[in-house]
PDB file of N, CA and C in Angstrom:
ATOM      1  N   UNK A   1       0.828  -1.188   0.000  1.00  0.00           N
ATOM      2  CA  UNK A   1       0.000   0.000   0.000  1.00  0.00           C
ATOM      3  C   UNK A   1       0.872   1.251   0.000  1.00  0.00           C
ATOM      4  N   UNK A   2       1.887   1.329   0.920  1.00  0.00           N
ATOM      5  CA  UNK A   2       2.510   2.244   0.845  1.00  0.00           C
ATOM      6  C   UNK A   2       3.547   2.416  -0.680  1.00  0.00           C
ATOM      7  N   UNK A   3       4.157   1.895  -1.011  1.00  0.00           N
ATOM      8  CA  UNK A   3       4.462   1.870  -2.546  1.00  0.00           C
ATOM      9  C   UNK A   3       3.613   2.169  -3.383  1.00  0.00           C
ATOM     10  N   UNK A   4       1.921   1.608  -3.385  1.00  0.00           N
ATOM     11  CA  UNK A   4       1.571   2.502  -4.402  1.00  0.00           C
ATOM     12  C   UNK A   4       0.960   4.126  -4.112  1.00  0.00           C
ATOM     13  N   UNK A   5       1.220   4.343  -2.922  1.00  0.00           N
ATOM     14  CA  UNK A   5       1.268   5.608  -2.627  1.00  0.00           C
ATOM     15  C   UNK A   5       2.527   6.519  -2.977  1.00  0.00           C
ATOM     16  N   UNK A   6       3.289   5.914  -2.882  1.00  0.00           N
ATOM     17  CA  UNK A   6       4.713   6.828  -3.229  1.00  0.00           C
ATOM     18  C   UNK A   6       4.500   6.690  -4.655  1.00  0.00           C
ATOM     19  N   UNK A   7       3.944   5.559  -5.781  1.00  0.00           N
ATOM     20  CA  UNK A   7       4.457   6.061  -6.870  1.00  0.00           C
ATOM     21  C   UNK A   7       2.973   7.230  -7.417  1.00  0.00           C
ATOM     22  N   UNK A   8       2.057   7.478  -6.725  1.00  0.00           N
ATOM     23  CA  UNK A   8       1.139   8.030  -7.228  1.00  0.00           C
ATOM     24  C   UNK A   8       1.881   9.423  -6.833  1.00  0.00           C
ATOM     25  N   UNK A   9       1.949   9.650  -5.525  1.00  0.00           N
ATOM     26  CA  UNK A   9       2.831  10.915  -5.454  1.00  0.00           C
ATOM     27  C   UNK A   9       4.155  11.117  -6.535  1.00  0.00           C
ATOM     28  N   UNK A  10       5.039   9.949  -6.515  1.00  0.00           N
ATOM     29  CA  UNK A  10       6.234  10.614  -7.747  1.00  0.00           C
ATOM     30  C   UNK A  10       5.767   9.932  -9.251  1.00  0.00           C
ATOM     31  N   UNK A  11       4.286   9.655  -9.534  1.00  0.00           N
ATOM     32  CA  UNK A  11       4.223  10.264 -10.756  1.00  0.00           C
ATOM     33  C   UNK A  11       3.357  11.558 -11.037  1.00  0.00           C
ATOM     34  N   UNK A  12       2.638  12.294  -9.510  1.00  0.00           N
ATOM     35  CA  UNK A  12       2.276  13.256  -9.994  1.00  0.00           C
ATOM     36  C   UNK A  12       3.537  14.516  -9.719  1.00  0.00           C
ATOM     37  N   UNK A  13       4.378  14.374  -9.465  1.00  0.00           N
ATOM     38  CA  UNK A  13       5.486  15.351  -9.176  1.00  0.00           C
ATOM     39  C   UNK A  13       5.565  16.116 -10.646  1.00  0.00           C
ATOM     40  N   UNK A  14       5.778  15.404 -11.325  1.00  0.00           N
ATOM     41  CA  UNK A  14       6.257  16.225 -13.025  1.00  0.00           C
ATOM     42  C   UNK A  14       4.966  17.400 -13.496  1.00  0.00           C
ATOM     43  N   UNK A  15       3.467  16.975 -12.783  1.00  0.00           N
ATOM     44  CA  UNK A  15       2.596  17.712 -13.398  1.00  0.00           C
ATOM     45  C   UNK A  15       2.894  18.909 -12.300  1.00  0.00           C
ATOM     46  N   UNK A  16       3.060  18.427 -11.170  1.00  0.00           N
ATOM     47  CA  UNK A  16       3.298  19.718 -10.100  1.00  0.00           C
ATOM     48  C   UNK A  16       4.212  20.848 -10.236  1.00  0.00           C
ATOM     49  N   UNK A  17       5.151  20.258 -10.966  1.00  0.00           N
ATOM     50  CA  UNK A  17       6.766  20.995 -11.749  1.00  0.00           C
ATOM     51  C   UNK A  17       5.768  22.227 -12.493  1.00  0.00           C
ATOM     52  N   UNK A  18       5.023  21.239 -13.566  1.00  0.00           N
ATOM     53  CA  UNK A  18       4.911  21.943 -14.874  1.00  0.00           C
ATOM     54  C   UNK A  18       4.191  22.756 -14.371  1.00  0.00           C
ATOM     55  N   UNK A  19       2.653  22.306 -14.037  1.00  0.00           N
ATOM     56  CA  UNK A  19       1.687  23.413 -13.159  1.00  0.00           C
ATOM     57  C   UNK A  19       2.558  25.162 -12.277  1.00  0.00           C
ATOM     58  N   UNK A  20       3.514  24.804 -12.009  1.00  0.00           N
ATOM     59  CA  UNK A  20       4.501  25.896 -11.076  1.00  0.00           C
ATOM     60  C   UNK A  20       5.385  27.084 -12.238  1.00  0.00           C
ATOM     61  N   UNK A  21       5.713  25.983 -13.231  1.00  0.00           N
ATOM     62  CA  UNK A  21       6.496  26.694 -14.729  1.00  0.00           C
ATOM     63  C   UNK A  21       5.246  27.630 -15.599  1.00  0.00           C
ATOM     64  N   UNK A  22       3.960  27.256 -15.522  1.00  0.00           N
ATOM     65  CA  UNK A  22       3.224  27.499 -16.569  1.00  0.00           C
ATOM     66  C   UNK A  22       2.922  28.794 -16.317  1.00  0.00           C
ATOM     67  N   UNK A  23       2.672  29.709 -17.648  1.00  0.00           N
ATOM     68  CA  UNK A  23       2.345  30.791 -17.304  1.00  0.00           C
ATOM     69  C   UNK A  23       1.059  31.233 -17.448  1.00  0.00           C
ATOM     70  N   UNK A  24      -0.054  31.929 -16.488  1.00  0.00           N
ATOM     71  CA  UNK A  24      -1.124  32.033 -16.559  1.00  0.00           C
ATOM     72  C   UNK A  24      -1.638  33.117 -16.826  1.00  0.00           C
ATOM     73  N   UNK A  25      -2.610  33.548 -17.346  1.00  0.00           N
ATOM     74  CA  UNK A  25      -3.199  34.445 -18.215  1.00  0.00           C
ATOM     75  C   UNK A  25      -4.402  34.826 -17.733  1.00  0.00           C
ATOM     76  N   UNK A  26      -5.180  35.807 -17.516  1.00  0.00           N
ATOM     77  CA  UNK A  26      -6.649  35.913 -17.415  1.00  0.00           C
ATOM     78  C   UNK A  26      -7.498  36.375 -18.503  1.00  0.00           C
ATOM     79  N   UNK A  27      -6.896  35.884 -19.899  1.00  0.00           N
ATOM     80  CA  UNK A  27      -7.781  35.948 -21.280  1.00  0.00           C
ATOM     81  C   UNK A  27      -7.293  35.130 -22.113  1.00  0.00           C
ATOM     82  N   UNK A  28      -7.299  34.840 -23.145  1.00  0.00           N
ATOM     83  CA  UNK A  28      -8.023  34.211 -24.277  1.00  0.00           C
ATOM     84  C   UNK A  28      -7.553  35.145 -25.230  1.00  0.00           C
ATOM     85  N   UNK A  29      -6.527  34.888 -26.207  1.00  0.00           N
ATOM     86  CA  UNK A  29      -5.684  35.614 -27.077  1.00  0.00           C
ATOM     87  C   UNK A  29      -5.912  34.727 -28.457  1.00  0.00           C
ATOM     88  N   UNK A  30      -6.297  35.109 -28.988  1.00  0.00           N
ATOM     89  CA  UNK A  30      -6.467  34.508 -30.680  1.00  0.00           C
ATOM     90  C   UNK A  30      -5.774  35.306 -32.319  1.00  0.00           C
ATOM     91  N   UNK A  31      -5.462  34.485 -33.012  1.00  0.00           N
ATOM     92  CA  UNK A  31      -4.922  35.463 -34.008  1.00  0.00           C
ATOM     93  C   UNK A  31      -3.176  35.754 -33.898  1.00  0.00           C
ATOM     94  N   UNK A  32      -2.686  36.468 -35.389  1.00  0.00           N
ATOM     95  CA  UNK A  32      -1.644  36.382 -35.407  1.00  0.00           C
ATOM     96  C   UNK A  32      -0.815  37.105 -34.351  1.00  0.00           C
ATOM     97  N   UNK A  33      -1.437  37.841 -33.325  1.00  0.00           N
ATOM     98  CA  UNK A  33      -0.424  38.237 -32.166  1.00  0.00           C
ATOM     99  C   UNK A  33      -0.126  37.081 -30.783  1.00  0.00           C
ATOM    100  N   UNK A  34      -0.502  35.888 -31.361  1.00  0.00           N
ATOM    101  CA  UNK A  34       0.249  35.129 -30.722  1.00  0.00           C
ATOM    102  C   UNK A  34       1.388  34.198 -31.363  1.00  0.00           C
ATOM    103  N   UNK A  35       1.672  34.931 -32.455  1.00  0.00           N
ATOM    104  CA  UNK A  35       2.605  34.419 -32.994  1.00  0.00           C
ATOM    105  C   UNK A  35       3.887  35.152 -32.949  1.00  0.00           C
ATOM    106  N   UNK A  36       5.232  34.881 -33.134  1.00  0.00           N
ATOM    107  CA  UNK A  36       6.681  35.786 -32.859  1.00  0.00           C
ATOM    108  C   UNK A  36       6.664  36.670 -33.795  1.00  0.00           C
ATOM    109  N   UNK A  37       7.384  37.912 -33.412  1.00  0.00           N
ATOM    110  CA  UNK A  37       7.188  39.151 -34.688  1.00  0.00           C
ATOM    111  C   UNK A  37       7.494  39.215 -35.630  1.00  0.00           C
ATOM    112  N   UNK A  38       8.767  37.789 -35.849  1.00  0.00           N
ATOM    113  CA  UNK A  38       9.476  37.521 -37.195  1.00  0.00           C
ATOM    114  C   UNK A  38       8.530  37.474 -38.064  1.00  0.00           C
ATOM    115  N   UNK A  39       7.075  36.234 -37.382  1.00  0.00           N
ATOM    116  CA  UNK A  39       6.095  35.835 -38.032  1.00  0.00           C
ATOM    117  C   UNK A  39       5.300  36.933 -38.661  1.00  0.00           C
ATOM    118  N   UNK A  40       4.685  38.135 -38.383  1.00  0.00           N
ATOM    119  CA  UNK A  40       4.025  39.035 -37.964  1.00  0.00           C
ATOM    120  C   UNK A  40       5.309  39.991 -39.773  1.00  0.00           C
ATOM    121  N   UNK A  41       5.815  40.193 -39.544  1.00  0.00           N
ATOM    122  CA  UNK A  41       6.632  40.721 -40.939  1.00  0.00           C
ATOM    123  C   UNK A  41       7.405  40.205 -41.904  1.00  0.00           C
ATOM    124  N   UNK A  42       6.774  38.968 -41.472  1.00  0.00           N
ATOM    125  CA  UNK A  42       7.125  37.920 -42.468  1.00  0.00           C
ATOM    126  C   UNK A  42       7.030  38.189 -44.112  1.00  0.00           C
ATOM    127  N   UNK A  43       5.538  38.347 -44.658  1.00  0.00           N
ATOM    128  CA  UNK A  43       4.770  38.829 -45.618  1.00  0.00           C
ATOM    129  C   UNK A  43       4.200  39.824 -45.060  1.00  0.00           C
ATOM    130  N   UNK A  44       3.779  40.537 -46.604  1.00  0.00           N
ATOM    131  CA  UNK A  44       2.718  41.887 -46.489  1.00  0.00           C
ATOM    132  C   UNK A  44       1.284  41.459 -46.116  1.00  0.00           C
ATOM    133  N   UNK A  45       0.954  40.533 -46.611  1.00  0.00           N
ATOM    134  CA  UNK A  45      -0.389  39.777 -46.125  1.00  0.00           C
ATOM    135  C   UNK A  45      -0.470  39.625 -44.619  1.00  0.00           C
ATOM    136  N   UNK A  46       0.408  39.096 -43.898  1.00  0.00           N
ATOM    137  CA  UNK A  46       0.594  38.752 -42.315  1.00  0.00           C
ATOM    138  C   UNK A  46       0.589  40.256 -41.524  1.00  0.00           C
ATOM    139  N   UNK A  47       1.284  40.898 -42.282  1.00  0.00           N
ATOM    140  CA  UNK A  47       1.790  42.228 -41.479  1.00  0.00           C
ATOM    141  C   UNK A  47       0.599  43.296 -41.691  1.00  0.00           C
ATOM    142  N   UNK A  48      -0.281  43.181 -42.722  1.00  0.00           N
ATOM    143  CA  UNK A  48      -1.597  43.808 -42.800  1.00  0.00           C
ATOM    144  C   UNK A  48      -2.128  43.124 -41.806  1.00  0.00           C
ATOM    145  N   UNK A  49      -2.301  41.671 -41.570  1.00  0.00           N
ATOM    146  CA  UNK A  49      -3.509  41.298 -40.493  1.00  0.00           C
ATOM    147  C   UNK A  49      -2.632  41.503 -38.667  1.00  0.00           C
ATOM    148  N   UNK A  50      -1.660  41.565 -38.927  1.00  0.00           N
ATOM    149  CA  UNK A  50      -0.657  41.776 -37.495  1.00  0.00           C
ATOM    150  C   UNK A  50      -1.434  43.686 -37.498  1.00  0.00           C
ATOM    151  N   UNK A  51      -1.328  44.037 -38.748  1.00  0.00           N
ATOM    152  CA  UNK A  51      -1.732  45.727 -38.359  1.00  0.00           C
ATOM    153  C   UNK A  51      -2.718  46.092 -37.790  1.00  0.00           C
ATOM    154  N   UNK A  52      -4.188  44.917 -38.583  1.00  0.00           N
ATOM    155  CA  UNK A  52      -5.060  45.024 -37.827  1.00  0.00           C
ATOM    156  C   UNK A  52      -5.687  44.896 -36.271  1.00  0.00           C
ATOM    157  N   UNK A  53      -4.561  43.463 -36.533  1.00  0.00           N
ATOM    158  CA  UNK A  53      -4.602  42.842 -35.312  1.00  0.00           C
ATOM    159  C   UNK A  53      -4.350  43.766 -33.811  1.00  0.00           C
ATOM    160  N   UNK A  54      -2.957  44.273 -33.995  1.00  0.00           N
ATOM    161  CA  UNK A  54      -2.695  45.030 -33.050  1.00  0.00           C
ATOM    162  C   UNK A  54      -3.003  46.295 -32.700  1.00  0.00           C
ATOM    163  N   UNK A  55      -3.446  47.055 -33.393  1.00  0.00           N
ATOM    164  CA  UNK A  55      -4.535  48.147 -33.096  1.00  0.00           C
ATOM    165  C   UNK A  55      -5.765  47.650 -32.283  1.00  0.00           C
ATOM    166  N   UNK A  56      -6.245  46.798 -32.402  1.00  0.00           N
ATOM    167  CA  UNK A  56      -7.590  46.022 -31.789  1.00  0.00           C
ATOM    168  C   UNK A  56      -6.971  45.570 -30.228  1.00  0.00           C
ATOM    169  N   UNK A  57      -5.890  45.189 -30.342  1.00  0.00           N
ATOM    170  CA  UNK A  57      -5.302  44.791 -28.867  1.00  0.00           C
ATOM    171  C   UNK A  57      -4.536  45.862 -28.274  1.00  0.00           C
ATOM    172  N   UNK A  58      -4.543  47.026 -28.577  1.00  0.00           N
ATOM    173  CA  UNK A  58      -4.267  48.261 -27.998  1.00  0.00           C
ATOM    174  C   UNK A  58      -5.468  48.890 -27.836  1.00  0.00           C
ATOM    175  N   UNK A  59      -6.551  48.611 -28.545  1.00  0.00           N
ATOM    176  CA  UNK A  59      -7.457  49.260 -28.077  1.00  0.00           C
ATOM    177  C   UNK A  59      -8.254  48.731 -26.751  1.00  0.00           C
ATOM    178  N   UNK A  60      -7.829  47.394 -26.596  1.00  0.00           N
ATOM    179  CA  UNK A  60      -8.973  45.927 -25.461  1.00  0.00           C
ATOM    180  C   UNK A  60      -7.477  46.674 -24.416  1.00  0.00           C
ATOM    181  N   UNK A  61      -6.205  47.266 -24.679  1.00  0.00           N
ATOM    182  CA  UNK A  61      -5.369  47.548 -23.136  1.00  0.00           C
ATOM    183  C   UNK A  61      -5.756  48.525 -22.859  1.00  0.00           C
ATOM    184  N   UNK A  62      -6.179  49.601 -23.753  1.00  0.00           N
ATOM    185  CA  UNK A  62      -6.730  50.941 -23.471  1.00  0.00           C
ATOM    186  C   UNK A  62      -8.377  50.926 -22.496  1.00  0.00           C
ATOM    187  N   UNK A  63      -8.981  49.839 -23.309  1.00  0.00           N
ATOM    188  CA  UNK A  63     -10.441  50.074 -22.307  1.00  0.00           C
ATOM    189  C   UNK A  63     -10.065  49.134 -20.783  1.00  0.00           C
ATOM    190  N   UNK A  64      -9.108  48.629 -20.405  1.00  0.00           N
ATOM    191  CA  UNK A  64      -8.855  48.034 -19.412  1.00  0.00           C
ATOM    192  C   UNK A  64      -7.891  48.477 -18.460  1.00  0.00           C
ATOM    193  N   UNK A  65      -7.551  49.806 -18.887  1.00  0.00           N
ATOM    194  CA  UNK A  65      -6.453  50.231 -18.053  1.00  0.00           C
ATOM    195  C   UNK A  65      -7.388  52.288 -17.886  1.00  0.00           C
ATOM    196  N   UNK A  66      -6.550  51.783 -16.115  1.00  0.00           N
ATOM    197  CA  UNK A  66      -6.997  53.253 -15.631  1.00  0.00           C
ATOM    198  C   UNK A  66      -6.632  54.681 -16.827  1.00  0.00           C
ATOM    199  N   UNK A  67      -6.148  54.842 -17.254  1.00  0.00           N
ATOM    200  CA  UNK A  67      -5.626  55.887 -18.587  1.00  0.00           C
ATOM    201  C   UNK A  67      -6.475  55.227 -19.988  1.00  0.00           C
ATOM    202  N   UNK A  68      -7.510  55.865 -20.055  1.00  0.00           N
ATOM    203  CA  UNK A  68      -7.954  54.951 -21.672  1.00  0.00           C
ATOM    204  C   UNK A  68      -7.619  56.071 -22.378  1.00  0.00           C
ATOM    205  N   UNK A  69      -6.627  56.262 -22.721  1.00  0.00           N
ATOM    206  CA  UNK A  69      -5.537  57.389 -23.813  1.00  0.00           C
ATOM    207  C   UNK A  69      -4.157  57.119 -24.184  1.00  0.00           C
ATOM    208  N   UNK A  70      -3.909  55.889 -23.876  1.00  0.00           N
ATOM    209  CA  UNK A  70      -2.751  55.572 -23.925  1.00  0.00           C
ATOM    210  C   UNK A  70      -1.718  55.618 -25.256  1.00  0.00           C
ATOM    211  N   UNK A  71      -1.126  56.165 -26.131  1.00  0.00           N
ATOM    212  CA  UNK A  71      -1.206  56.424 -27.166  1.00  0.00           C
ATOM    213  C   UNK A  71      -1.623  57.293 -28.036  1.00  0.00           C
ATOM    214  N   UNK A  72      -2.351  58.231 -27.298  1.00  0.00           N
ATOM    215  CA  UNK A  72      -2.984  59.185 -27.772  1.00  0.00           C
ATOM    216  C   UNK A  72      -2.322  60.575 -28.202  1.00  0.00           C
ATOM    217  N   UNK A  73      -0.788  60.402 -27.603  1.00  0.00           N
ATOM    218  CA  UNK A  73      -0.564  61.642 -28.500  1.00  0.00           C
ATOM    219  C   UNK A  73       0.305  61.498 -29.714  1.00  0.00           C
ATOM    220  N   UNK A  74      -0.106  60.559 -30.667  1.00  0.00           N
ATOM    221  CA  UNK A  74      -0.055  59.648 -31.925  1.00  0.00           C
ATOM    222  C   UNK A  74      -1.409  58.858 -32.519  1.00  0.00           C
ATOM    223  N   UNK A  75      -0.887  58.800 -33.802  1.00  0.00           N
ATOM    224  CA  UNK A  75      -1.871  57.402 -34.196  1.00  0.00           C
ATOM    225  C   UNK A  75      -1.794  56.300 -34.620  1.00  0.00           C
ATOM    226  N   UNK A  76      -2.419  55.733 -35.299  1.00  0.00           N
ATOM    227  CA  UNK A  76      -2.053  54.236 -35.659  1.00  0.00           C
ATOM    228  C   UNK A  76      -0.804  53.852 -35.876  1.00  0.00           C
ATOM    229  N   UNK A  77      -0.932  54.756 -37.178  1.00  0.00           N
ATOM    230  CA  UNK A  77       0.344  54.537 -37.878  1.00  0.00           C
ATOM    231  C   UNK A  77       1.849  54.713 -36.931  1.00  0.00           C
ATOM    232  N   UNK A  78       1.672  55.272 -36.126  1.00  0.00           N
ATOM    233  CA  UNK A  78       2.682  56.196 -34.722  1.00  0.00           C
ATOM    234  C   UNK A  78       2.804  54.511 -33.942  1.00  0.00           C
ATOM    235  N   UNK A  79       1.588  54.105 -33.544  1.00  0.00           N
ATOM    236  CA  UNK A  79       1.736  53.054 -32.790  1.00  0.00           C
ATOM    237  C   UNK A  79       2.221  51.566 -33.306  1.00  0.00           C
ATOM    238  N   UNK A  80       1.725  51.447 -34.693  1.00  0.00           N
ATOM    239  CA  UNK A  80       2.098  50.214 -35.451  1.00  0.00           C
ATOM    240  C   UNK A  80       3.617  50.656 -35.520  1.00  0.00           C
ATOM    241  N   UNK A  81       4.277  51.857 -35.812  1.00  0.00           N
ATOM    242  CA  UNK A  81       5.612  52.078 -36.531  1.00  0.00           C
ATOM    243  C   UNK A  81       6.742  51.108 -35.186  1.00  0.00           C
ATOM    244  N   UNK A  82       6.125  52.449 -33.702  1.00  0.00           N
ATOM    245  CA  UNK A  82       6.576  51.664 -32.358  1.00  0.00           C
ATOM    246  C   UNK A  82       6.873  50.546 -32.141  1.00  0.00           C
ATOM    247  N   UNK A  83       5.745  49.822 -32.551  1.00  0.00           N
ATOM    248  CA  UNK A  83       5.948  48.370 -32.387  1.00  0.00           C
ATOM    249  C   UNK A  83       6.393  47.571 -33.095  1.00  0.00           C
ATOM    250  N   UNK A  84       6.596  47.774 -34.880  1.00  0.00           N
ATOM    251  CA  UNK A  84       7.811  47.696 -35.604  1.00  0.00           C
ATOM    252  C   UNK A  84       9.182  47.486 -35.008  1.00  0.00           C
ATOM    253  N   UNK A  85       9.220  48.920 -34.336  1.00  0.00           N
ATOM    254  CA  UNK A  85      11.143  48.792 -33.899  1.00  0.00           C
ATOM    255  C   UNK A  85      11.285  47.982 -32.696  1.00  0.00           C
ATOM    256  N   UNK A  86       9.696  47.555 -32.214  1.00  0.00           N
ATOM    257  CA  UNK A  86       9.903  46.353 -31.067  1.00  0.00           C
ATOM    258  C   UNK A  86      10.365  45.371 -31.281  1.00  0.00           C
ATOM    259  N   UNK A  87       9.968  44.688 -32.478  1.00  0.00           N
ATOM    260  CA  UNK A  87       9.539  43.303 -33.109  1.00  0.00           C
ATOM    261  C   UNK A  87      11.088  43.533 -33.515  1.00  0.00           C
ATOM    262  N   UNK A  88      11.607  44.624 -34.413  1.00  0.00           N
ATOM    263  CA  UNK A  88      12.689  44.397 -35.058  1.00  0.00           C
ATOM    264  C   UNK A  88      13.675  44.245 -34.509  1.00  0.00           C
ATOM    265  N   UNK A  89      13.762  44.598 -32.838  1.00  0.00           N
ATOM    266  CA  UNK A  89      14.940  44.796 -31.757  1.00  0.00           C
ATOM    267  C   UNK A  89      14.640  42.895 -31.345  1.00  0.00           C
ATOM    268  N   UNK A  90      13.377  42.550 -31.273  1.00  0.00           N
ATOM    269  CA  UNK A  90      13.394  41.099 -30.232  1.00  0.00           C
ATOM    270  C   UNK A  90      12.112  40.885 -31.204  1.00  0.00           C
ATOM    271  N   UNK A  91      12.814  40.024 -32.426  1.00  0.00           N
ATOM    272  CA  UNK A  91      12.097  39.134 -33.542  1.00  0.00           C
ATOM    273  C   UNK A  91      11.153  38.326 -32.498  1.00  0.00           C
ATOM    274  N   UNK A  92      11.727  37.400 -31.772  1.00  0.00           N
ATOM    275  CA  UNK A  92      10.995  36.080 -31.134  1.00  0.00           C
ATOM    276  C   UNK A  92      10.496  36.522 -30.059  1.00  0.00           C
ATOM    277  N   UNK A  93       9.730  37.710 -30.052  1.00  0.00           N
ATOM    278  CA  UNK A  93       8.917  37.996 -28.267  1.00  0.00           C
ATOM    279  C   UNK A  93       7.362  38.191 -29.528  1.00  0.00           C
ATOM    280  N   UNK A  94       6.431  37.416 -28.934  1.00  0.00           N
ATOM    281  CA  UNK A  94       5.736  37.121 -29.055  1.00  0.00           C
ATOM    282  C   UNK A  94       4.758  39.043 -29.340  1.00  0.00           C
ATOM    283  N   UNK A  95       4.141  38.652 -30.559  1.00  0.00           N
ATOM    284  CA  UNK A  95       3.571  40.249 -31.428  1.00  0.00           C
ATOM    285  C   UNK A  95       2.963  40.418 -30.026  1.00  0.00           C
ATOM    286  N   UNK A  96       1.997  39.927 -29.541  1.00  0.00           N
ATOM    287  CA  UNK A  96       1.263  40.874 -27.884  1.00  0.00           C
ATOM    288  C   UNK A  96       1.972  40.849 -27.008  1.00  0.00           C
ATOM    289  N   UNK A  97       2.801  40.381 -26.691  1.00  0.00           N
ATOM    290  CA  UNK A  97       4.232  40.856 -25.644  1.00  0.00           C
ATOM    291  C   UNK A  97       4.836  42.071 -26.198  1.00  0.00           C
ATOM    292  N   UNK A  98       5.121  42.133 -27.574  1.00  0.00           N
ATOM    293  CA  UNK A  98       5.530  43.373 -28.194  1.00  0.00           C
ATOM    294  C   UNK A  98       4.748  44.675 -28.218  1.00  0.00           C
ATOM    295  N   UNK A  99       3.361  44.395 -28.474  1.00  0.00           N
ATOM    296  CA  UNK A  99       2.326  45.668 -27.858  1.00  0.00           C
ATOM    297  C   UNK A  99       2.679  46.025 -26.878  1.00  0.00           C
ATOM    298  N   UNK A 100       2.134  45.121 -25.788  1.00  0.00           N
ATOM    299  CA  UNK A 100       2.175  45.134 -24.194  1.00  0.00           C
ATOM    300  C   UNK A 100       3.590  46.110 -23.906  1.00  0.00           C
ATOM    301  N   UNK A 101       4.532  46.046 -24.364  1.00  0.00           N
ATOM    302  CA  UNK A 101       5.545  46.923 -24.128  1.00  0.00           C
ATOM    303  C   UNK A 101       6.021  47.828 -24.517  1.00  0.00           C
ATOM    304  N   UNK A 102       5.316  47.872 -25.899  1.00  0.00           N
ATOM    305  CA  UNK A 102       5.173  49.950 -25.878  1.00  0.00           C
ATOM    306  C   UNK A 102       4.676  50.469 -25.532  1.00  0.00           C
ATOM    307  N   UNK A 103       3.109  49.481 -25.147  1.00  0.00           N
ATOM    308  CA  UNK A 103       2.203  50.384 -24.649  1.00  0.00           C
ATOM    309  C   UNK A 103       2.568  50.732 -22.877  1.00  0.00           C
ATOM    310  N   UNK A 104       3.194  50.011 -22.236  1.00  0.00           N
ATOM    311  CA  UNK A 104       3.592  50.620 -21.070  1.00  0.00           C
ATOM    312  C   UNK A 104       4.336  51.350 -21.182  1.00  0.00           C
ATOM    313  N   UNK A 105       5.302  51.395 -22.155  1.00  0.00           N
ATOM    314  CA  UNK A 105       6.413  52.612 -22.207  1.00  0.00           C
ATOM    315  C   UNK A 105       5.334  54.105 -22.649  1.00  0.00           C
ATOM    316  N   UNK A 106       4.402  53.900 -23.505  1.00  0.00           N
ATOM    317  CA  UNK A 106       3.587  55.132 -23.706  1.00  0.00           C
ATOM    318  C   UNK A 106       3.136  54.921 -22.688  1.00  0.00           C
ATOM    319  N   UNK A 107       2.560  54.506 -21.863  1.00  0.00           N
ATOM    320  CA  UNK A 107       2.060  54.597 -20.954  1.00  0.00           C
ATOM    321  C   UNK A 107       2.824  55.456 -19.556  1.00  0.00           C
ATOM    322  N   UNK A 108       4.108  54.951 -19.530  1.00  0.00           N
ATOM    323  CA  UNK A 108       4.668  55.653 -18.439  1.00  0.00           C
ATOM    324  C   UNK A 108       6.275  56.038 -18.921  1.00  0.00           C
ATOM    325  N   UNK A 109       5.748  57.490 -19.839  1.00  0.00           N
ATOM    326  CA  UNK A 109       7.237  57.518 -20.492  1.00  0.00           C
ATOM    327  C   UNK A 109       8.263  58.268 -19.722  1.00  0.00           C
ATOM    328  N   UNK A 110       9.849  58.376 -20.066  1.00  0.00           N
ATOM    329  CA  UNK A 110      10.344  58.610 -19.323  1.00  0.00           C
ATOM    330  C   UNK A 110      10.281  59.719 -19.265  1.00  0.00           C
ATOM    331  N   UNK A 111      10.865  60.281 -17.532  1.00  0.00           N
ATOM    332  CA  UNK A 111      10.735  61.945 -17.709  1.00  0.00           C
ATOM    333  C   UNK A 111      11.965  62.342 -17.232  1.00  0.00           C
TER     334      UNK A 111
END
């Protein structure tokens, strides 16, 4: 009895690992900004729907954050360019990790 208690405990150890590694989210992300930015300017086709894409997910950080202006003293084109020289500095950080971090830098720029 006691043996098959130890192996139920050390075969759930590996899910306990992973469960501790995993990273958790409180949404539901669809579309090409979960793909790396290489992906995202890959083609003109991708990088039109990455354009769309990420305007729409600057707009879902804007209605969720205390400042819904974030970006505002620019426009699209201002914000897509931004996130261009994101993607182009760190190809493999994921296109909404790459939002997510201009938009805090517009968000709290330096002074």
């Amino acid at each position: 009895m006691r043996q098959s208690l130890f192996a139920v405990a050390l075969a759930a150890m590996p899910l306990t690992l992973a469960a501790q590694t995993a990273t958790a989210y409180d949404f539901m992300a669809l579309g090409v900004g979960t793909m790396p930015c290489r992906y995202w300017l890959s083609t003109p086709q991708l990088e039109g729907e990455g354009n769309a894409w990420l305007l729409g997910w600057w707009s879902a950080l804007n209605s969720r954050n205390n400042n819904h202006w974030v970006g505002g003293h620019t426009d699209g084109f201002g914000i897509t360019m931004a996130i261009r020289r994101e993607c182009r500095e760190h190809p493999d950080k994921l296109l909404m990790n790459a939002v997510d971090a201009v938009f805090h830098k517009m968000e709290s720029p330096p002074r």
